[in-house]
N, C-alpha and C. Protein backbone atom coordinates (compact mmCIF):
# COMPACT_ATOMS: atom_id res chain seq x y z
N UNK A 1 0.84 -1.20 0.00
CA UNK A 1 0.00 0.00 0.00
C UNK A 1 0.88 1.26 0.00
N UNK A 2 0.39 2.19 -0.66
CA UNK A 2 1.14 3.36 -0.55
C UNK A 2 0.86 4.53 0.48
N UNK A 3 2.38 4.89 1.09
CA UNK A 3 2.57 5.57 2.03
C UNK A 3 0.99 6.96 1.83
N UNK A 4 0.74 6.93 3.07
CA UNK A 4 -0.82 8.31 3.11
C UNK A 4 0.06 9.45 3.22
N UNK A 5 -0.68 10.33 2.50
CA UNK A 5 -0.01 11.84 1.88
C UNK A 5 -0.85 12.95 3.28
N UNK A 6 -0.52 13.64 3.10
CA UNK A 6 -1.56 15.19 4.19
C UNK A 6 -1.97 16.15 2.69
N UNK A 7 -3.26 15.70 3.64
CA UNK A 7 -4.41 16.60 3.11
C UNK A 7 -4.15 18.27 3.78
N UNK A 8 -3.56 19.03 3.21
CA UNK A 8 -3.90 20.89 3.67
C UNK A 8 -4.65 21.18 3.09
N UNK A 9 -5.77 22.21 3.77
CA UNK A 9 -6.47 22.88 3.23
C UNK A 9 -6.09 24.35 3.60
N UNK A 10 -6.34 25.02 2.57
CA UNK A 10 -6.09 26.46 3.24
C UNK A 10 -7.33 27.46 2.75
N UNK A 11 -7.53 28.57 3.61
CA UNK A 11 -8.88 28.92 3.13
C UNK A 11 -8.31 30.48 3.25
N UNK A 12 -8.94 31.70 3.39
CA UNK A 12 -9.08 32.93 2.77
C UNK A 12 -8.36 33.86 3.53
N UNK A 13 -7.87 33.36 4.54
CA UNK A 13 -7.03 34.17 5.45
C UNK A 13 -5.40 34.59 5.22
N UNK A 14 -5.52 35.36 5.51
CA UNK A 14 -4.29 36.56 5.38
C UNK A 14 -2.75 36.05 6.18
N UNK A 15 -3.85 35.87 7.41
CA UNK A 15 -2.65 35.97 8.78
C UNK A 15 -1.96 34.26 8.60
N UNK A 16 -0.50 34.57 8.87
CA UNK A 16 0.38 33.51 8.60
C UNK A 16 0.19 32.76 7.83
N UNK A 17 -0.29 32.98 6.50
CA UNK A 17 -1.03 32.51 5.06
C UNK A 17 0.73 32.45 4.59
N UNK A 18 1.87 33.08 4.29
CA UNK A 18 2.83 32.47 3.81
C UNK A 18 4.08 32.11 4.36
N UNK A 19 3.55 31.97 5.76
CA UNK A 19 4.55 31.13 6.72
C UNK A 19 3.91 29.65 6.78
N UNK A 20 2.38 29.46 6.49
CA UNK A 20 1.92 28.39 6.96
C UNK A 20 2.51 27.64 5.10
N UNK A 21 2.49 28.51 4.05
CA UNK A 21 3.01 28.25 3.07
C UNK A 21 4.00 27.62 2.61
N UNK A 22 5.26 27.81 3.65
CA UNK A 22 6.36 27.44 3.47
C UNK A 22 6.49 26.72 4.48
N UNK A 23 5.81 26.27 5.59
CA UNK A 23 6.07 24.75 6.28
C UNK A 23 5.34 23.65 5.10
N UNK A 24 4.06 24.01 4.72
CA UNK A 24 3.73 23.30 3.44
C UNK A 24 4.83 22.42 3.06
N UNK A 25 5.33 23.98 2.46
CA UNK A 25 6.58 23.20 0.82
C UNK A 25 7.61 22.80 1.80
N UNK A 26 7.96 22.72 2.95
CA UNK A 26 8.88 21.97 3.19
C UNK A 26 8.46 20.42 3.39
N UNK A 27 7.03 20.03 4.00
CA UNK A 27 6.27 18.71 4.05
C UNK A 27 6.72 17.80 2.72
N UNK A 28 7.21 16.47 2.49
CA UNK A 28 6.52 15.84 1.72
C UNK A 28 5.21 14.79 1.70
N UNK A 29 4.81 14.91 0.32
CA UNK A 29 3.34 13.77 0.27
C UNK A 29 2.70 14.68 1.18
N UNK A 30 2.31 15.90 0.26
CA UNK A 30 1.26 17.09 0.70
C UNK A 30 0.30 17.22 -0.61
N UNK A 31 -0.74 17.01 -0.77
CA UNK A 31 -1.65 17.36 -1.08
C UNK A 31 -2.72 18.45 -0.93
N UNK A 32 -2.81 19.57 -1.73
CA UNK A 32 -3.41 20.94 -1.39
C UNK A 32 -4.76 21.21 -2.05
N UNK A 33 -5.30 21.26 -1.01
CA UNK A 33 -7.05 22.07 -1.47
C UNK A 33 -6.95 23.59 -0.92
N UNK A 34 -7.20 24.21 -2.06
CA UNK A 34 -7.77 25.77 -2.13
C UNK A 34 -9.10 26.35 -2.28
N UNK A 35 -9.75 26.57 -1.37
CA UNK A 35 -10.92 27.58 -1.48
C UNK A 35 -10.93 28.43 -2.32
N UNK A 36 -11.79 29.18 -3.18
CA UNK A 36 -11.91 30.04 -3.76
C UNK A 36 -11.36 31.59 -2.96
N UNK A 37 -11.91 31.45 -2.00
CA UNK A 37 -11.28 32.76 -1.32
C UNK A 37 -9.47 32.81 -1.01
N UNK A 38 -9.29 31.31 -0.55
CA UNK A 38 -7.83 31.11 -0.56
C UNK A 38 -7.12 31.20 -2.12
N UNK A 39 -7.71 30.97 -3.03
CA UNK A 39 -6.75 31.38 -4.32
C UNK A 39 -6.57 32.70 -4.55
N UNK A 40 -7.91 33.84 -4.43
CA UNK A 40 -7.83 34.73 -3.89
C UNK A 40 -6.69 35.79 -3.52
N UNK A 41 -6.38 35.11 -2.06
CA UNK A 41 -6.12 35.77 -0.93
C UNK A 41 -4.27 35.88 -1.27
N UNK A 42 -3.74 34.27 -1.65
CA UNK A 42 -2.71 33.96 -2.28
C UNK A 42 -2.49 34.74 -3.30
N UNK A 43 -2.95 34.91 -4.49
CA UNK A 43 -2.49 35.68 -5.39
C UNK A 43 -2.57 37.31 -4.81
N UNK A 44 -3.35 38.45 -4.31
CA UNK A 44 -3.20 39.48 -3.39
C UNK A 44 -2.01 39.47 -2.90
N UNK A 45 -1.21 38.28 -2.09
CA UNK A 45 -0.33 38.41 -1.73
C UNK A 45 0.82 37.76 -2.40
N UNK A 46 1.08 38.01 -3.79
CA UNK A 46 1.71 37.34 -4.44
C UNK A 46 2.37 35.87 -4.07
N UNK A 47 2.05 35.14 -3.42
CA UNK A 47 2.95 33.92 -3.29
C UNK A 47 2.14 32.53 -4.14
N UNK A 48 1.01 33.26 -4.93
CA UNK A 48 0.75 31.71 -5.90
C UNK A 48 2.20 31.23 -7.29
N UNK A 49 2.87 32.07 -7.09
CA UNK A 49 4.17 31.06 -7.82
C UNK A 49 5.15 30.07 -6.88
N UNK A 50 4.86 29.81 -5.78
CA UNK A 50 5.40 29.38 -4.63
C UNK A 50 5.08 27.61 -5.31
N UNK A 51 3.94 27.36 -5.39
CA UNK A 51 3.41 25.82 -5.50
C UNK A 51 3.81 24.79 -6.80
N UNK A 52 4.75 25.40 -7.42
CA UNK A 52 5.57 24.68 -8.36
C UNK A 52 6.34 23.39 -7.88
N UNK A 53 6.01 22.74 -7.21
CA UNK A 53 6.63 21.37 -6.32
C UNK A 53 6.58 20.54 -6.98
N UNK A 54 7.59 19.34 -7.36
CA UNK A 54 7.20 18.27 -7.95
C UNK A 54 6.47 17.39 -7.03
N UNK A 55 5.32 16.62 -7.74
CA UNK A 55 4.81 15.80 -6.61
C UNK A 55 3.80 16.20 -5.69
N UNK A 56 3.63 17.37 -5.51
CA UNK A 56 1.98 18.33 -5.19
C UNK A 56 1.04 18.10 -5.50
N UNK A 57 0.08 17.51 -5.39
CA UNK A 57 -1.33 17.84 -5.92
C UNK A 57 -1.91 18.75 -5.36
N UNK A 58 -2.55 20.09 -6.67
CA UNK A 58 -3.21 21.01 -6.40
C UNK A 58 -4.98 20.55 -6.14
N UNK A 59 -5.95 20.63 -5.42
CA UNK A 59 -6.76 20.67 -6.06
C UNK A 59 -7.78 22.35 -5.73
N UNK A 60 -8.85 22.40 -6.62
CA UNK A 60 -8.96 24.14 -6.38
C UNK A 60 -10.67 23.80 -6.18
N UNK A 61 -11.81 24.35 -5.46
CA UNK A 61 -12.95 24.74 -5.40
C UNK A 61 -13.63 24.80 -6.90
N UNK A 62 -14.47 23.49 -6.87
CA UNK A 62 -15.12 24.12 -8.25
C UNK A 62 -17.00 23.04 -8.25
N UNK A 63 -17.04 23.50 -9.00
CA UNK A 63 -18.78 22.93 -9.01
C UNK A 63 -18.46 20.85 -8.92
N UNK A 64 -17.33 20.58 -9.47
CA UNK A 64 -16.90 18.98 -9.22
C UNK A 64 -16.51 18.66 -8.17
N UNK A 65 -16.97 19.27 -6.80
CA UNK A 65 -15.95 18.63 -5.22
C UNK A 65 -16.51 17.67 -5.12
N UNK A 66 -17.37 17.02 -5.71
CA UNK A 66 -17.77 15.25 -4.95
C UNK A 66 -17.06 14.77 -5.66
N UNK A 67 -16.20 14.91 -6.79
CA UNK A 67 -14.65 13.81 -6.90
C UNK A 67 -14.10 13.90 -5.97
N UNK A 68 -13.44 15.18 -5.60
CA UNK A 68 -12.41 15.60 -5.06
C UNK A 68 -12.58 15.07 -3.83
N UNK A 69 -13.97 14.72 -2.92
CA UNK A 69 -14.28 14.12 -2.14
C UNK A 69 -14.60 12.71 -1.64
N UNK A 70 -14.57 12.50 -2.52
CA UNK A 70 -14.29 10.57 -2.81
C UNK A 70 -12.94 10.30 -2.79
N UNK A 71 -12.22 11.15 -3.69
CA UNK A 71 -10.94 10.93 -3.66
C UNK A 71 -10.51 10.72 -1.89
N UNK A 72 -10.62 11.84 -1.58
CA UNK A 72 -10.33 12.29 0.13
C UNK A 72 -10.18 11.21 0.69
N UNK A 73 -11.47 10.77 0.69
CA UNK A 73 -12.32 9.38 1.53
C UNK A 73 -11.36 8.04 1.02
N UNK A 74 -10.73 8.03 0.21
CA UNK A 74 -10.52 6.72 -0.71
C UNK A 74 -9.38 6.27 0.72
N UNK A 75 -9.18 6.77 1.40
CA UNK A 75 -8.20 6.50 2.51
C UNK A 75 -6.64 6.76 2.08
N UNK A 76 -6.12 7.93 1.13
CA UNK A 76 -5.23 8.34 0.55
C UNK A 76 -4.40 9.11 1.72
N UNK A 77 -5.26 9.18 2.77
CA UNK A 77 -4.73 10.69 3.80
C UNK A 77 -4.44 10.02 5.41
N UNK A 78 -3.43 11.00 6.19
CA UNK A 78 -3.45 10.57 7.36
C UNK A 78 -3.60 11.33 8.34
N UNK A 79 -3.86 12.72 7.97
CA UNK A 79 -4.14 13.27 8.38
C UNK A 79 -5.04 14.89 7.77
N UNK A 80 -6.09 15.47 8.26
CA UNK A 80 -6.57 16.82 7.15
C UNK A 80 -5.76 18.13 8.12
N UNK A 81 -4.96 18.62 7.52
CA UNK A 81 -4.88 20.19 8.34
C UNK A 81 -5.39 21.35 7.41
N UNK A 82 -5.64 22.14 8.35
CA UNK A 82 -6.55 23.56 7.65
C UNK A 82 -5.56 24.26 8.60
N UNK A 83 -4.92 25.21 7.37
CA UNK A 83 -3.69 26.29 8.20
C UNK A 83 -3.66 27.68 7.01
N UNK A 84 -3.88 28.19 7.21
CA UNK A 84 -4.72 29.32 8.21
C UNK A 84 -5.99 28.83 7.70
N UNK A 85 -6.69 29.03 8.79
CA UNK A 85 -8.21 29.19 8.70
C UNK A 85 -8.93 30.40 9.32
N UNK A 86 -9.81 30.84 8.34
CA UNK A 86 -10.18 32.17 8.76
C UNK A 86 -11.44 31.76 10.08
N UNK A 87 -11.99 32.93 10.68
CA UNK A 87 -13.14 32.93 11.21
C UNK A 87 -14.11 32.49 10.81
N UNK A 88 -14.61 32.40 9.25
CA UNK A 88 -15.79 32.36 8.41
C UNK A 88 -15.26 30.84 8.62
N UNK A 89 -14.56 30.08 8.55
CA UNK A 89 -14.48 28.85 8.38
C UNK A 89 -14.53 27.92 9.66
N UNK A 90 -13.65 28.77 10.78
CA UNK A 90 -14.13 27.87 12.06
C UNK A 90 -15.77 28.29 12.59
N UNK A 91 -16.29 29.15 12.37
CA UNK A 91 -17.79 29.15 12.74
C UNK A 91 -18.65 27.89 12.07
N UNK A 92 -18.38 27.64 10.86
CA UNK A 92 -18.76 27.12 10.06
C UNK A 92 -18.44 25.61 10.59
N UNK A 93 -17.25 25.04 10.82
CA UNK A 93 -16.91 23.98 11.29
C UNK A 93 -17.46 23.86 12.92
N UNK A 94 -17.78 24.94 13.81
CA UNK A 94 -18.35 24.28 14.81
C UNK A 94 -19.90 24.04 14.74
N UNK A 95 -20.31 24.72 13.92
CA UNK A 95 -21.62 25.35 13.48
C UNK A 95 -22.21 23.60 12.46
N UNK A 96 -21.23 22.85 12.11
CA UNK A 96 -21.64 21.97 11.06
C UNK A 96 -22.31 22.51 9.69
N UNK A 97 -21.78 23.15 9.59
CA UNK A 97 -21.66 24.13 8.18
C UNK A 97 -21.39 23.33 7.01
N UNK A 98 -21.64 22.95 6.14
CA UNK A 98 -20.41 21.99 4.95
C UNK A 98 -20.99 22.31 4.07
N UNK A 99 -20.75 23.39 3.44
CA UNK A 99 -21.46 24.02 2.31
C UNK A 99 -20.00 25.24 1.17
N UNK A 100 -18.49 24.41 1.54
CA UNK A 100 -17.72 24.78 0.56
C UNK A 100 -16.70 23.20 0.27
N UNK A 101 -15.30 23.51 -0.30
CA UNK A 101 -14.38 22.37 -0.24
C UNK A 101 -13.94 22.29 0.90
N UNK A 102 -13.75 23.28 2.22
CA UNK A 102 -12.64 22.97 2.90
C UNK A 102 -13.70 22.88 3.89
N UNK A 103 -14.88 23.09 4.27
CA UNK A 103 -15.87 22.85 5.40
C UNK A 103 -16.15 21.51 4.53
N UNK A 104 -16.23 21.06 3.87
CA UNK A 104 -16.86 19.69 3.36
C UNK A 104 -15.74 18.94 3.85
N UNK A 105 -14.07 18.91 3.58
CA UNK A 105 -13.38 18.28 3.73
C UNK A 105 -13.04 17.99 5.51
N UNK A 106 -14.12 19.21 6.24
CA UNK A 106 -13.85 18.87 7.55
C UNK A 106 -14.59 17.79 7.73
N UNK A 107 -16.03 18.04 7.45
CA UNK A 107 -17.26 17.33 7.62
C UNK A 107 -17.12 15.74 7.56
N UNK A 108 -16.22 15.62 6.78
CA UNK A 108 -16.14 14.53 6.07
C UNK A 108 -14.96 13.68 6.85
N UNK A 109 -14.02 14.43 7.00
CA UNK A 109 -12.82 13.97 7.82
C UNK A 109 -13.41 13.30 9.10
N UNK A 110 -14.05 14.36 10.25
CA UNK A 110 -14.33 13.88 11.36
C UNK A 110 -15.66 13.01 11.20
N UNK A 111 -16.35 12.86 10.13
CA UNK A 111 -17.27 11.54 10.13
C UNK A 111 -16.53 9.98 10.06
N UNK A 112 -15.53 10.34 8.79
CA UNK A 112 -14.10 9.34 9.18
C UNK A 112 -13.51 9.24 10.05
N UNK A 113 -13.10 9.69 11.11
CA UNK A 113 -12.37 9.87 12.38
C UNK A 113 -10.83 9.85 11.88
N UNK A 114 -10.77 10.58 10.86
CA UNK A 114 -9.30 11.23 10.44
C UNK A 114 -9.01 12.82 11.32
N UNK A 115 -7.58 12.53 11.73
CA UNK A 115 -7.30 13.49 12.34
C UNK A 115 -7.29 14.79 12.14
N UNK A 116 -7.92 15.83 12.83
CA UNK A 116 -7.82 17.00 11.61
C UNK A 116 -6.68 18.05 12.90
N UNK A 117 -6.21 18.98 11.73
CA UNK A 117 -5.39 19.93 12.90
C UNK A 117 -5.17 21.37 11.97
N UNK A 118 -6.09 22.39 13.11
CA UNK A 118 -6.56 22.96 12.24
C UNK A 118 -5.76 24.54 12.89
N UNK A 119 -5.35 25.91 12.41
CA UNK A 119 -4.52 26.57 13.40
C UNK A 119 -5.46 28.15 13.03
N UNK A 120 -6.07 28.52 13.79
CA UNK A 120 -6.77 29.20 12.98
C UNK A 120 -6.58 30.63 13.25
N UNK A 121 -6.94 31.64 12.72
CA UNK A 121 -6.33 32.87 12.47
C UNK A 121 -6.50 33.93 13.61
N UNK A 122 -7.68 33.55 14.44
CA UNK A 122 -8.53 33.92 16.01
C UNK A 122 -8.01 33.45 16.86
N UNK A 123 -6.94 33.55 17.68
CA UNK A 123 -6.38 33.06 18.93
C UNK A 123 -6.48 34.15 20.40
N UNK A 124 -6.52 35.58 19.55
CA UNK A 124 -6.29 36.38 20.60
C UNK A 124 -6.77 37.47 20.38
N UNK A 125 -7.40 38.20 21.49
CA UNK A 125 -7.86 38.91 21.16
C UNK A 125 -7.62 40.61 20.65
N UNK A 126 -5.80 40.64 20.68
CA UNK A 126 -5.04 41.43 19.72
C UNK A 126 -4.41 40.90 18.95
N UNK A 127 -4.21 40.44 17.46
CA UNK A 127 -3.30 40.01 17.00
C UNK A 127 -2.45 40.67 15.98
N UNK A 128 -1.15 40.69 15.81
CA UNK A 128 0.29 41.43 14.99
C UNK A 128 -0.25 40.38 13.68
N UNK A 129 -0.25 41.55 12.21
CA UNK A 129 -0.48 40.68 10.83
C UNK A 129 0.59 41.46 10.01
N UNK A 130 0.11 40.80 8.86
CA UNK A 130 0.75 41.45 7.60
C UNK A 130 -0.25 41.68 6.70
N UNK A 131 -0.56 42.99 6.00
CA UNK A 131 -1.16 42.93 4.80
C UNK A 131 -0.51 42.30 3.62
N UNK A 132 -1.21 42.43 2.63
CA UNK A 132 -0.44 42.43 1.36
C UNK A 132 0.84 42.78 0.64
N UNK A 133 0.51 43.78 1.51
CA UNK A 133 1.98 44.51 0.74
C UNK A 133 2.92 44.34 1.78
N UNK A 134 2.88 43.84 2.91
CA UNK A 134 3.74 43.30 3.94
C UNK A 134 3.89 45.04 4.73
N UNK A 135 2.64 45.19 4.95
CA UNK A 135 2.78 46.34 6.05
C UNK A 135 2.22 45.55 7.45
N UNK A 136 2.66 46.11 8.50
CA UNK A 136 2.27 45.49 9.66
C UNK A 136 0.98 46.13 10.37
N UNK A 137 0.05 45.34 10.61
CA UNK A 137 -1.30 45.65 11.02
C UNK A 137 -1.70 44.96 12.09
N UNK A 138 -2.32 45.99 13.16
CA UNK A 138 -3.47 44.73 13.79
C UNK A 138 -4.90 44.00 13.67
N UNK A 139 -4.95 43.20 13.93
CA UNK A 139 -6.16 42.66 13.77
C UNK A 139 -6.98 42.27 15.64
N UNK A 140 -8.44 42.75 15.23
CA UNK A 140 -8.80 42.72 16.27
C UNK A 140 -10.47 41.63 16.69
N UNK A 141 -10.13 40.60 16.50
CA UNK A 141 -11.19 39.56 16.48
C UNK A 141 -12.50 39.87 17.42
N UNK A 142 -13.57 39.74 16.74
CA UNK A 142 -15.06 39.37 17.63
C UNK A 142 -14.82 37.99 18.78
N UNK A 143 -15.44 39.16 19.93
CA UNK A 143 -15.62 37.86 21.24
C UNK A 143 -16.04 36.50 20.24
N UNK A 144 -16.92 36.73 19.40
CA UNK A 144 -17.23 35.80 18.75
C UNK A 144 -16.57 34.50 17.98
N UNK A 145 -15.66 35.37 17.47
CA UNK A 145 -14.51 34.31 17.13
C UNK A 145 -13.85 33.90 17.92
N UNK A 146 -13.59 34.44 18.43
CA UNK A 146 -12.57 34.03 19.71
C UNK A 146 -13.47 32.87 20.87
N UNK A 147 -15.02 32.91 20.44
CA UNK A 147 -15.63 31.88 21.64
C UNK A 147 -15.53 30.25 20.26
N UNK A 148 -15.84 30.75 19.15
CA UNK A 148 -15.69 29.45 17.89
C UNK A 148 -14.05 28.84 18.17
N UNK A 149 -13.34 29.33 18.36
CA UNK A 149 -11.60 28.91 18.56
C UNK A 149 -12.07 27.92 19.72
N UNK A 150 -12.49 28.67 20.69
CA UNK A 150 -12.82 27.93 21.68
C UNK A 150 -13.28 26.43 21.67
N UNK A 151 -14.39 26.68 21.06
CA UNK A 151 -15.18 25.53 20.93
C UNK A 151 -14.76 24.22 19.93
N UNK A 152 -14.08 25.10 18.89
CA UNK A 152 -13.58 23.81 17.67
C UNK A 152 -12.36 23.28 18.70
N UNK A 153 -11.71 23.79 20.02
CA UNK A 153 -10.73 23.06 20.51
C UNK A 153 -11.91 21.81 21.38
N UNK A 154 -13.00 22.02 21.46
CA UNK A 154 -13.82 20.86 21.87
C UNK A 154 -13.91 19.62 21.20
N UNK A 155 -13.84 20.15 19.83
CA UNK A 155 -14.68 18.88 19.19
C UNK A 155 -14.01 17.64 18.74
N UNK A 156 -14.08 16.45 19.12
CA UNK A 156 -13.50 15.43 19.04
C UNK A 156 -12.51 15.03 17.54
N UNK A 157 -11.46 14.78 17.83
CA UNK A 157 -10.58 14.35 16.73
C UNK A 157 -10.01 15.83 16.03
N UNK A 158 -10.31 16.91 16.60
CA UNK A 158 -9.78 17.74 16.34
C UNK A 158 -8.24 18.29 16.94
N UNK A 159 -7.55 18.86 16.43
CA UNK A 159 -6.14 19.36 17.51
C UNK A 159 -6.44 20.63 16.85
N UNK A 160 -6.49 22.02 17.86
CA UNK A 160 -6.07 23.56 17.32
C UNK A 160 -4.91 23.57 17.64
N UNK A 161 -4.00 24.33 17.16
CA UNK A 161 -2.65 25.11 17.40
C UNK A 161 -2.88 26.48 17.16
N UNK A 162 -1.94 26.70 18.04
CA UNK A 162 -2.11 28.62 18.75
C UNK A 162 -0.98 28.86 17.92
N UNK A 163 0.12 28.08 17.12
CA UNK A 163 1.58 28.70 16.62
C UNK A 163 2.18 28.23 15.38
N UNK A 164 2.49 28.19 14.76
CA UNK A 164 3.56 27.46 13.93
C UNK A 164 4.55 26.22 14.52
N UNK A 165 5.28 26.87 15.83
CA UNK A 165 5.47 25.73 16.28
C UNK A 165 4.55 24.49 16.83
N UNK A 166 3.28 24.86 17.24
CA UNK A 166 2.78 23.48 17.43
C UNK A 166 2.55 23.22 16.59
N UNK A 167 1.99 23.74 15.45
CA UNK A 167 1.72 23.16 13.86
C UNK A 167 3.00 22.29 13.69
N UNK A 168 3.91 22.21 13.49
CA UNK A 168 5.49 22.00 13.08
C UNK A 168 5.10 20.72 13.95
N UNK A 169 5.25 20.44 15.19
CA UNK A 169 5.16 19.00 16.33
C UNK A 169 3.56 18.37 16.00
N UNK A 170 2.64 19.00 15.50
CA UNK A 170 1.48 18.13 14.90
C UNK A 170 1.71 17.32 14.08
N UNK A 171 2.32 18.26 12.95
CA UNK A 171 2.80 17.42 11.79
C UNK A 171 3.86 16.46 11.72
N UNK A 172 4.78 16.45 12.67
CA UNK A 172 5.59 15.92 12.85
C UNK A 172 5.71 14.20 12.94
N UNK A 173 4.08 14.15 13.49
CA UNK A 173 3.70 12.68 13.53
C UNK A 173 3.19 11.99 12.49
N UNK A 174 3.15 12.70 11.45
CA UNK A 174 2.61 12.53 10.08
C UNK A 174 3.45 12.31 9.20
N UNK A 175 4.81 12.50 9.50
CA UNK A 175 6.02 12.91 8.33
C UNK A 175 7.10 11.48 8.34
């Protein structure tokens, strides 16, 4: 049988969008799903020439995700991470939302009891970013998000990470 690859998903968020980028491309047997908002968000911040990897599979948001979702399921994966994930997406995931690729690919994961590890962009309630153009900004999250962080650290088979480095020791068991 052949070695299981990691499923990333990445969705529309800004914050540590090309740091979480380049632990990516250092992973091998990574497999990438992009949201529409995440192709987006990537090109804004110029780093869609980054994914030239041999051995990558791209896949992108489109009216065909029940391949892309069979595929998932086919037991190809050993784990799903979603890095960065915006707010719109962890509401959605505690909420049982599954109405894009990367909320479907949760939905679907934890009905499988595949591990998901997800780091999401709401940790605190000041946080240091980067725009686009790599100016430094704050961002200042709804109690709201900040109670969804909360809660997706509830939900079974899930792991959040607050950092890069725990992202880095999540994955670590995967590699």
């Amino acid at each position: 049988m052949d070695e299981k690859r990691i499923a990333w998903a990445i969705t529309g968020a800004g914050h540590e969008l090309e740091e979480c980028i380049h632990l990516l491309l250092s992973c091998r047997g990574v497999d990438l799903f992009l949201s529409r908002a995440a192709e987006e968000v990537i090109r804004m911040y110029g780093l869609h020439t980054l994914f030239a990897q041999p051995g990558m599979r791209i896949y992108r948001e489109s009216e065909g995700d029940i391949a892309l979702l069979a595929r998932f399921l086919s037991g190809s994966y050993a784990v799903l991470v979603i890095a960065p994930a915006t707010s719109n997406s962890v509401a959605k995931f505690v909420c049982g939302i599954s109405d894009n690729l990367v909320t479907n690919l949760f939905a679907q994961a934890g009905k499988w009891r595949l591990p998901i590890i997800v780091y999401p962009t709401d940790l605190a309630a000041e946080v240091d970013s980067l725009d686009p153009r790599r100016r430094r900004i704050k961002i200042f999250p709804r109690a709201i998000d900040l109670e969804n962080t909360q809660k997706l650290r509830k939900l079974a088979g899930v792991q959040v990470v607050s950092n890069r480095e725990e992202l880095k020791l999540c994955l670590a068991a995967y590699l």
